[in-house]
C-alpha atoms as a PDB file:
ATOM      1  CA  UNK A   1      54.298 144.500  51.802  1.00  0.00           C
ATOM      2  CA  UNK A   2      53.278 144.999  48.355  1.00  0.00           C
ATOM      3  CA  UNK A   3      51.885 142.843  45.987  1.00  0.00           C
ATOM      4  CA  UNK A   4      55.021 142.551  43.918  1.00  0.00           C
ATOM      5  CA  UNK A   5      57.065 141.738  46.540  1.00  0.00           C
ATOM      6  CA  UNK A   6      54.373 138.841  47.366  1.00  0.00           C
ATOM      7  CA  UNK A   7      54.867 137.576  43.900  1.00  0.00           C
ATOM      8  CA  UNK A   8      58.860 138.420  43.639  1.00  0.00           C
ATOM      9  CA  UNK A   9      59.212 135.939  47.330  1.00  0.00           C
ATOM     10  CA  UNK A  10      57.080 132.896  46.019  1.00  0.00           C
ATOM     11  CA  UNK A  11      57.808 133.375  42.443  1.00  0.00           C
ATOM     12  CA  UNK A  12      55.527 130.509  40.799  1.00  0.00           C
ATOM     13  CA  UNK A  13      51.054 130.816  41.471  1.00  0.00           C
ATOM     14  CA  UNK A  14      51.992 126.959  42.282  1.00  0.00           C
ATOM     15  CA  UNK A  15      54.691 127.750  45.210  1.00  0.00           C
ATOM     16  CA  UNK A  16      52.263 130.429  46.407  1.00  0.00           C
ATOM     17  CA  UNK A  17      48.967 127.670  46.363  1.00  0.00           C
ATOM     18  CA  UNK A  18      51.887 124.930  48.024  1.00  0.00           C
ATOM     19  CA  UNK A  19      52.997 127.734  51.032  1.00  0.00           C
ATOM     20  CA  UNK A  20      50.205 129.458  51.596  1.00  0.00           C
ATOM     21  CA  UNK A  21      46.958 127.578  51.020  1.00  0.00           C
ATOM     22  CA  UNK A  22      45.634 130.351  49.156  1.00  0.00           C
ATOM     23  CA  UNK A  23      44.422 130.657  45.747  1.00  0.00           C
ATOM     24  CA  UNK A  24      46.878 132.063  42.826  1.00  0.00           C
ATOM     25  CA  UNK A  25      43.778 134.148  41.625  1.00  0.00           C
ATOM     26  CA  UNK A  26      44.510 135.492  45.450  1.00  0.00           C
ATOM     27  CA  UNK A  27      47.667 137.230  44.747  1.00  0.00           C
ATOM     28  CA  UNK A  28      46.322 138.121  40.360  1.00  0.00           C
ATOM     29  CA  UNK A  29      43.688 139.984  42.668  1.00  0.00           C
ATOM     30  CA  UNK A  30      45.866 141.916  44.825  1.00  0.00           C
ATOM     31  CA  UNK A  31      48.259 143.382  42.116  1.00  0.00           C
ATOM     32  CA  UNK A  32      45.205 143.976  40.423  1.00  0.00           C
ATOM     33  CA  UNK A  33      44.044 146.021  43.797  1.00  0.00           C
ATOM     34  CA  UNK A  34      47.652 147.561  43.939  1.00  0.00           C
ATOM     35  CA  UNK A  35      47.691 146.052  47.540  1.00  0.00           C
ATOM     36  CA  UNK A  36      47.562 142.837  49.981  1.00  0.00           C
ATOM     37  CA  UNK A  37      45.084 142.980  52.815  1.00  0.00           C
ATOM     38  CA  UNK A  38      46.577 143.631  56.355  1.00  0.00           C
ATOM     39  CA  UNK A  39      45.142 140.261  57.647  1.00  0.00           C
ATOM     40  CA  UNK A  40      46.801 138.227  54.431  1.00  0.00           C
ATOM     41  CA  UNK A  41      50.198 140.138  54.640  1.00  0.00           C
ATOM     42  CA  UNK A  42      50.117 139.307  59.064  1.00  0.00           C
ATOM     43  CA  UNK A  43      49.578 135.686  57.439  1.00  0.00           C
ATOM     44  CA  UNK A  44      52.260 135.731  55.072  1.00  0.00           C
ATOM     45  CA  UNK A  45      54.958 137.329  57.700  1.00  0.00           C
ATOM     46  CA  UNK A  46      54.349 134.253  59.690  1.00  0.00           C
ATOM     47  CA  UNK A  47      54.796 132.017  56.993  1.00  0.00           C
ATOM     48  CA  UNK A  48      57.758 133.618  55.990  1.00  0.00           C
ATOM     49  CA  UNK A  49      59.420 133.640  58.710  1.00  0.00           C
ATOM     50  CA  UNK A  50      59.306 137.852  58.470  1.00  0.00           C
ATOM     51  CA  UNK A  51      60.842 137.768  55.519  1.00  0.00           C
ATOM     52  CA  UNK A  52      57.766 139.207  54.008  1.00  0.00           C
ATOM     53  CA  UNK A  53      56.666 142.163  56.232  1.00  0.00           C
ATOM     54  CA  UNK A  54      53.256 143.199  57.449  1.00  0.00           C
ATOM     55  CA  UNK A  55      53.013 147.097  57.003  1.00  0.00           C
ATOM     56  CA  UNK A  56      49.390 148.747  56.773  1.00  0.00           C
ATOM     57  CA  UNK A  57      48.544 150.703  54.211  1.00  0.00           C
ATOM     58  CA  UNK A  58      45.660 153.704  54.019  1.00  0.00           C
ATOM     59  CA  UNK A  59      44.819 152.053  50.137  1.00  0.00           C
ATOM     60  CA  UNK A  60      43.137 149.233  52.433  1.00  0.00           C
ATOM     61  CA  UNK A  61      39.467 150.592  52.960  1.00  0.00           C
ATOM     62  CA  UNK A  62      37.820 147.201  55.459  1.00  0.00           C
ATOM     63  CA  UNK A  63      40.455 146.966  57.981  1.00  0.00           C
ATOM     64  CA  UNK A  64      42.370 149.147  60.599  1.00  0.00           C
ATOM     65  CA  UNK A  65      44.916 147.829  62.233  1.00  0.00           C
ATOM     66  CA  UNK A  66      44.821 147.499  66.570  1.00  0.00           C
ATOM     67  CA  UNK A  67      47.122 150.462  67.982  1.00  0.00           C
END
């Protein structure tokens, strides 16, 4: 999942702080990045019931995902 599509589902910092328990600077920092970190995004596909979709991406430099 991308950033955008982060901010596109929750629309609003507040309904992002509400659903998530995570800071709106969170999700300013990740567009800023140009991408959400494979442990938030496994995070946010729970709490969205999939909606949102965890998909790794190679921009990520801390984390590689278990094959």
């Amino acid at each position: 999942m991308t950033p955008h599509e982060v901010k596109e589902y929750f629309k609003t910092g507040y309904k992002f702080r509400k659903e998530t328990a995570m800071s709106p600077n969170t999700l300013t920092n990740w567009v800023k990045c140009g991408y959400v970190p494979f442990k938030s995004q496994k995070k946010l596909e729970q709490l969205t019931d999939g909606k949102l979709k965890a998909v790794w991406d190679e921009k990520e430099p801390y984390f590689s995902p278990a094959k």
